[in-house]
Protein backbone atom coordinates (compact mmCIF):
# COMPACT_ATOMS: atom_id res chain seq x y z
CA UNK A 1 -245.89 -45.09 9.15
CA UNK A 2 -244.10 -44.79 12.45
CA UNK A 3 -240.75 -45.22 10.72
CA UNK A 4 -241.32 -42.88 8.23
CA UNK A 5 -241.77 -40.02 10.81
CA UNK A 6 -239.01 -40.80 12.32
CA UNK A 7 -237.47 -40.75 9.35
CA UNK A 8 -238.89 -37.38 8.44
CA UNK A 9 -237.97 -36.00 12.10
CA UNK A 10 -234.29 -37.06 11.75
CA UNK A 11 -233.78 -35.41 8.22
CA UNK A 12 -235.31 -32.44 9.52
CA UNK A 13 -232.75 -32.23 12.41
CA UNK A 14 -229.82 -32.35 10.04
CA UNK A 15 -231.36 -30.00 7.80
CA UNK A 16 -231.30 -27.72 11.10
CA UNK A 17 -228.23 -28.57 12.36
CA UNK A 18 -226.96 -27.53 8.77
CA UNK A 19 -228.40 -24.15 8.23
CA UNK A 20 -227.55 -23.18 11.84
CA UNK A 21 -223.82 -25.07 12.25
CA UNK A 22 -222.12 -26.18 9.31
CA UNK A 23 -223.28 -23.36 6.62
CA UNK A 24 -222.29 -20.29 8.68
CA UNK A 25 -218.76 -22.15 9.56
CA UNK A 26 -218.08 -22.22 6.25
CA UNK A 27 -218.75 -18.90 5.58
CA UNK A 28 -216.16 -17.81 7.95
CA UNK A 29 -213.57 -19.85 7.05
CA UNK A 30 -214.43 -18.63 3.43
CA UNK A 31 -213.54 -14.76 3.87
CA UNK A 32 -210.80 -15.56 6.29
CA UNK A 33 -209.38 -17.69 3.62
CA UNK A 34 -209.73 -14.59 1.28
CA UNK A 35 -208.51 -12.39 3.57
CA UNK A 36 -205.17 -14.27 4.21
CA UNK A 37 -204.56 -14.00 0.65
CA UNK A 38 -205.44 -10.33 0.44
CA UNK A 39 -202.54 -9.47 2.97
CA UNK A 40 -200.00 -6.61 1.73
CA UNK A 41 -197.05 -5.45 2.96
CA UNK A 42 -198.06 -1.86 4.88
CA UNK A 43 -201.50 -3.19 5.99
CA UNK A 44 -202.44 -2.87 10.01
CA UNK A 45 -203.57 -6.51 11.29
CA UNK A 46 -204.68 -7.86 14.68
CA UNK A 47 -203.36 -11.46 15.14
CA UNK A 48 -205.94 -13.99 17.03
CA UNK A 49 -203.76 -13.19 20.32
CA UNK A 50 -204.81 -9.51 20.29
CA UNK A 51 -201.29 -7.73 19.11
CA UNK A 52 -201.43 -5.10 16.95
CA UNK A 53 -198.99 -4.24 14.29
CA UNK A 54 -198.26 -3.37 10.62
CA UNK A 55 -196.83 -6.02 8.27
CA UNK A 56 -193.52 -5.38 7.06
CA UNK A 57 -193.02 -8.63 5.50
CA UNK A 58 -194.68 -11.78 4.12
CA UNK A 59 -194.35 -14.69 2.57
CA UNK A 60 -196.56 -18.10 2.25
CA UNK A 61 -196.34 -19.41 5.66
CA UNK A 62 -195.23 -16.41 7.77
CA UNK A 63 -196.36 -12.20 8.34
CA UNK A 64 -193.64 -10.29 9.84
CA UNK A 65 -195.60 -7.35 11.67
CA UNK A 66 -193.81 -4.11 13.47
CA UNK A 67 -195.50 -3.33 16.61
CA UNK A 68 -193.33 -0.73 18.64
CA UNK A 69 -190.18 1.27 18.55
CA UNK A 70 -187.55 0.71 20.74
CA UNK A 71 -185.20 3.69 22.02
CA UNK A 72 -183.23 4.22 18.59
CA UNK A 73 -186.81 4.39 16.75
CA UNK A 74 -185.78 1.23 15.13
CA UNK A 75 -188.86 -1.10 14.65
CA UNK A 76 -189.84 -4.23 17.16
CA UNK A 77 -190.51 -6.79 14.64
CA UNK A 78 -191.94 -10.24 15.63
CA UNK A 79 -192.56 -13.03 13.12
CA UNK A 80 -196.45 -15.05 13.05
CA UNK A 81 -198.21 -17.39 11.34
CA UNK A 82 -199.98 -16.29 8.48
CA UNK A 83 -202.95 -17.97 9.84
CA UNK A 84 -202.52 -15.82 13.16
CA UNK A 85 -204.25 -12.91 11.26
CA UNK A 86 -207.27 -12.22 12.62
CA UNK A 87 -208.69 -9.17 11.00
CA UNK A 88 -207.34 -5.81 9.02
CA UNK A 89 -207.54 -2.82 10.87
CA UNK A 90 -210.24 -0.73 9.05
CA UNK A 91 -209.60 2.90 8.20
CA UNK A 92 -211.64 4.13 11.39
CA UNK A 93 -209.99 6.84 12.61
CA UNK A 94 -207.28 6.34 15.58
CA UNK A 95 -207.10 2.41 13.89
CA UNK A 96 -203.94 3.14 11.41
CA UNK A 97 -199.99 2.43 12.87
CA UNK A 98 -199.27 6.13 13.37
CA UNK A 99 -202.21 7.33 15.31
CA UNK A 100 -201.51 4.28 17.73
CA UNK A 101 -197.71 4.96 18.35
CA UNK A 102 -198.84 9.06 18.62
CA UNK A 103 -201.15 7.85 21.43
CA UNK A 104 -198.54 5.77 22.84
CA UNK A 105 -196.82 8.81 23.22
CA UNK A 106 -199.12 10.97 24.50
CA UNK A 107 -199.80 8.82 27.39
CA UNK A 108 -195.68 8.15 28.23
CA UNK A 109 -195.73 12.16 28.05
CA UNK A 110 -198.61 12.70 30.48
């Protein structure tokens, strides 16, 4: 009888440590997984570091995203990981590529 509690005690904590650990891991690496493959050219991405920028080019390992302008308006590009996404920028207002560089602006102007 004593082992079978035990028993009973020890499933219970995995059962636990499942629904509150592994299940909800999953989950996430689930839509990230979808939303690495749902990147498009023209689509404004945060990478896991923070940077901000619009994807200009893409292919299966690498995301090539603009994120500035230099002096001649020509675009900074810098190359990533495709795995370095960490979210598309939603279509809240002020979120898009030309509201950011318009703030920029603003705030070199002032």
């Amino acid at each position: 009888m004593e082992g079978l509690g035990q028993i009973v005690i020890l499933g219970g904590f995995f059962a636990v440590m499942y629904l509150l650990l592994i299940r909800p891991q999953r989950k996430r690496q689930k839509e990230q997984e979808q939303l690495l493959s749902a990147l498009a050219i023209g689509d404004p991405v945060v990478t896991i570091g923070g940077l901000h920028g619009v994807i200009i080019h893409l292919d299966e390992q690498t995301v090539d995203l603009a994120v500035a302008e230099d002096d001649d308006g020509d675009d900074v590009v810098l190359r990533f990981q495709r795995t370095s996404v960490a979210r598309v920028i939603g279509d809240e207002p002020g979120d898009d590529r030309e509201d950011v560089l318009a703030q920029d602006e603003a705030e070199d102007d002032a």
